[in-house]
Protein backbone atom coordinates (compact mmCIF):
# COMPACT_ATOMS: atom_id res chain seq x y z
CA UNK A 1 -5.36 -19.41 38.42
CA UNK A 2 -8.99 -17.92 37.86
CA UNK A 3 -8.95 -15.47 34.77
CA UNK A 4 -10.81 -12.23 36.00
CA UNK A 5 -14.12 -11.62 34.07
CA UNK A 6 -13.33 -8.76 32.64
CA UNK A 7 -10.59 -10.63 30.59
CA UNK A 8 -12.13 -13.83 30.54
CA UNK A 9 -15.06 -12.91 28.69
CA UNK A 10 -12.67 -11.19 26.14
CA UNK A 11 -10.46 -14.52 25.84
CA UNK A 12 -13.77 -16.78 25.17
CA UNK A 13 -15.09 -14.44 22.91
CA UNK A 14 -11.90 -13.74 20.73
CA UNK A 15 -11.00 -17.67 20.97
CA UNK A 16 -13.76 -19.80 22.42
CA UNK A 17 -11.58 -20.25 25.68
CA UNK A 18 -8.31 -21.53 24.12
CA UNK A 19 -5.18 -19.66 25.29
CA UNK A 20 -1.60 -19.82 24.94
CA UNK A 21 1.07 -19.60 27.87
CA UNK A 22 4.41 -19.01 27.43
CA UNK A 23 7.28 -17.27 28.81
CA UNK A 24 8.32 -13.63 28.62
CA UNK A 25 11.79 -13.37 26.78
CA UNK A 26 13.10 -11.34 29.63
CA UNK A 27 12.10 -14.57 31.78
CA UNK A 28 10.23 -12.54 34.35
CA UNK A 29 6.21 -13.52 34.23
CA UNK A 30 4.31 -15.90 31.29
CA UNK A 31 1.96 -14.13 28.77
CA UNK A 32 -1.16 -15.54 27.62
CA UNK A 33 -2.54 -14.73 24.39
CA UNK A 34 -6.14 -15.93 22.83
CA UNK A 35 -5.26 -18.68 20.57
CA UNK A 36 -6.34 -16.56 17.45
CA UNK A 37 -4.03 -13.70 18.47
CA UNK A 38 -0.80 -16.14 19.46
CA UNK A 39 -1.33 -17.60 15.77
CA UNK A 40 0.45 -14.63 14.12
CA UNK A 41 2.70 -14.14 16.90
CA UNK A 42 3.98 -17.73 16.16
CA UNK A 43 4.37 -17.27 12.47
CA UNK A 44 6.27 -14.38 13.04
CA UNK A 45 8.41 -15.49 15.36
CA UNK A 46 8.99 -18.97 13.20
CA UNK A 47 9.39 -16.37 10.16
CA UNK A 48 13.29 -15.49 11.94
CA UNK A 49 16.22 -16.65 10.26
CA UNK A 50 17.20 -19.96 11.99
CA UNK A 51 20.80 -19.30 11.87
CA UNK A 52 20.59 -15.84 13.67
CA UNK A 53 21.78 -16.96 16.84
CA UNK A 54 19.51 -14.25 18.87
CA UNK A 55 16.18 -15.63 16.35
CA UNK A 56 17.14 -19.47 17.50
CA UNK A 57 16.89 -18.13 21.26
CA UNK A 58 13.74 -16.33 21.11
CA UNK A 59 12.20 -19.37 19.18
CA UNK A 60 13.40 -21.81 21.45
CA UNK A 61 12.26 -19.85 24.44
CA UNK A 62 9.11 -18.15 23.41
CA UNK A 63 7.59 -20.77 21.16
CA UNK A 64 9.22 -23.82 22.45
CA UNK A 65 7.68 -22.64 26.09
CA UNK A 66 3.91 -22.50 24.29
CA UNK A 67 1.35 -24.32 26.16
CA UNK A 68 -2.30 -24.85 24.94
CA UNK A 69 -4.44 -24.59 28.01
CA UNK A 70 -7.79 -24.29 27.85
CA UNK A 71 -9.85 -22.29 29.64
CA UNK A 72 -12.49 -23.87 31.79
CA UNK A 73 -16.15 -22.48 32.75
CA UNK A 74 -15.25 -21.18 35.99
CA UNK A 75 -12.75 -19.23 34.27
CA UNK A 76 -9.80 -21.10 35.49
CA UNK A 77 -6.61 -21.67 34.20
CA UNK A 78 -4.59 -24.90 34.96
CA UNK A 79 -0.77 -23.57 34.59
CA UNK A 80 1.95 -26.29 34.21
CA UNK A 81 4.42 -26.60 36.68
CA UNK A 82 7.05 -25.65 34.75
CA UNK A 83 5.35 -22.11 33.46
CA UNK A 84 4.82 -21.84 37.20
CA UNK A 85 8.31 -22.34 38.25
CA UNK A 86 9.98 -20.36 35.27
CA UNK A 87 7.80 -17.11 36.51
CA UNK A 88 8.37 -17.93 39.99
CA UNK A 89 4.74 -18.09 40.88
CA UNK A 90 4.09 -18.59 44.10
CA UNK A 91 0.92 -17.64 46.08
CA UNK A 92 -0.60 -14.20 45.12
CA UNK A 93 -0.22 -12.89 41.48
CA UNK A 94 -0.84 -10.05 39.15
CA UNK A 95 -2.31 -10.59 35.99
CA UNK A 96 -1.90 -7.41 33.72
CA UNK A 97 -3.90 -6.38 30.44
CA UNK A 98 -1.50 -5.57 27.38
CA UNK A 99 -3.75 -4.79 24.63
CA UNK A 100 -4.10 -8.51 23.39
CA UNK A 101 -2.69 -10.47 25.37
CA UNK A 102 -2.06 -10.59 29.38
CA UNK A 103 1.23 -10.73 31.94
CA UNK A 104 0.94 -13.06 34.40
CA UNK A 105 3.42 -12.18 37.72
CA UNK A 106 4.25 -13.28 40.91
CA UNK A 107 3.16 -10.68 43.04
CA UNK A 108 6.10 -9.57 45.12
CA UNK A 109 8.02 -10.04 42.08
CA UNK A 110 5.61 -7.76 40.25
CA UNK A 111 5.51 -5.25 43.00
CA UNK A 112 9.69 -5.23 42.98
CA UNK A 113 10.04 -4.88 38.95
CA UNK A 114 7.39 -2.02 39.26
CA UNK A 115 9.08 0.05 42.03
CA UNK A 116 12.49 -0.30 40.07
CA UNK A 117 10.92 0.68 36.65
CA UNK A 118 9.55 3.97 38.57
CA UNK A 119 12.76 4.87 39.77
CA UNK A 120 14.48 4.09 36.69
CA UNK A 121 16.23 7.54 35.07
CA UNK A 122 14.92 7.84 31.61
CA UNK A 123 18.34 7.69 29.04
CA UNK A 124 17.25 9.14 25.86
CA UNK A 125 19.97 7.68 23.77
CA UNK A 126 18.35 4.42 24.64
CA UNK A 127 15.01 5.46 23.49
CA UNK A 128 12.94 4.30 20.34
CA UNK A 129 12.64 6.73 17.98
CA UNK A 130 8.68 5.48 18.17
CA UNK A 131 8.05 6.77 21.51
CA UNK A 132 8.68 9.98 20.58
CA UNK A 133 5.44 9.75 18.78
CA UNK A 134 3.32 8.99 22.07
CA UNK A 135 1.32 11.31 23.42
CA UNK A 136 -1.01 11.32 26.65
């Protein structure tokens, strides 16, 4: 995969080039973080009770998956076959800023997930009390 330069020039400058990959918990696309923003990420995550059942998961799965991979000077990524399979990457993807870090999808699977989040009825009761906050 070849990082666009737009983010690529923010991953070398935040971590000389060094990202983490790892899985989304929902098990839908891989996120890749600059190594100095996973850092805390990890901590936090490694912070969780061991014996919560839910913490062990989300360690196992979101740490367990994290992959060093550096970042070359073309910009290119070198994704392991496993990270590939787990997002189903095949061909085309979408790679999608989120603040610090990126979402790397399959495209069709992307394009699917989108067009089903749009269509989605918002249910209040299911709502953070945080969004309420937002405004546009």
């Amino acid at each position: 995969m070849v990082l666009p330069t737009r983010y690529r020039e923010r991953f070398i400058e935040r971590s000389g080039g060094q990202l983490i990959v790892t899985v989304d918990r929902a098990g839908e696309c891989l996120v890749l973080y600059p190594l100095t923003d996973w850092e805390p990420v990890e901590r936090q995550i490694m912070a969780l009770p061991a014996m919560d059942h839910q913490a062990r998961l989300l360690q196992r799965l979101i740490v367990g998956h994290a992959t060093d991979v550096p970042l070359d000077g073309h910009g290119r990524v070198l994704l392991t076959q496993e990270l590939r399979e787990f997002a189903g990457l095949q061909r085309q993807a979408m790679l999608l800023g989120q603040g610090n870090r990126c979402e790397l999808w399959d495209e069709a699977r992307w394009f699917e997930r989108r067009d089903s989040w749009i269509k989605e009825k918002p249910d209040p009761a299911g709502r953070s009390a945080q969004l309420d906050l937002l405004s546009f």
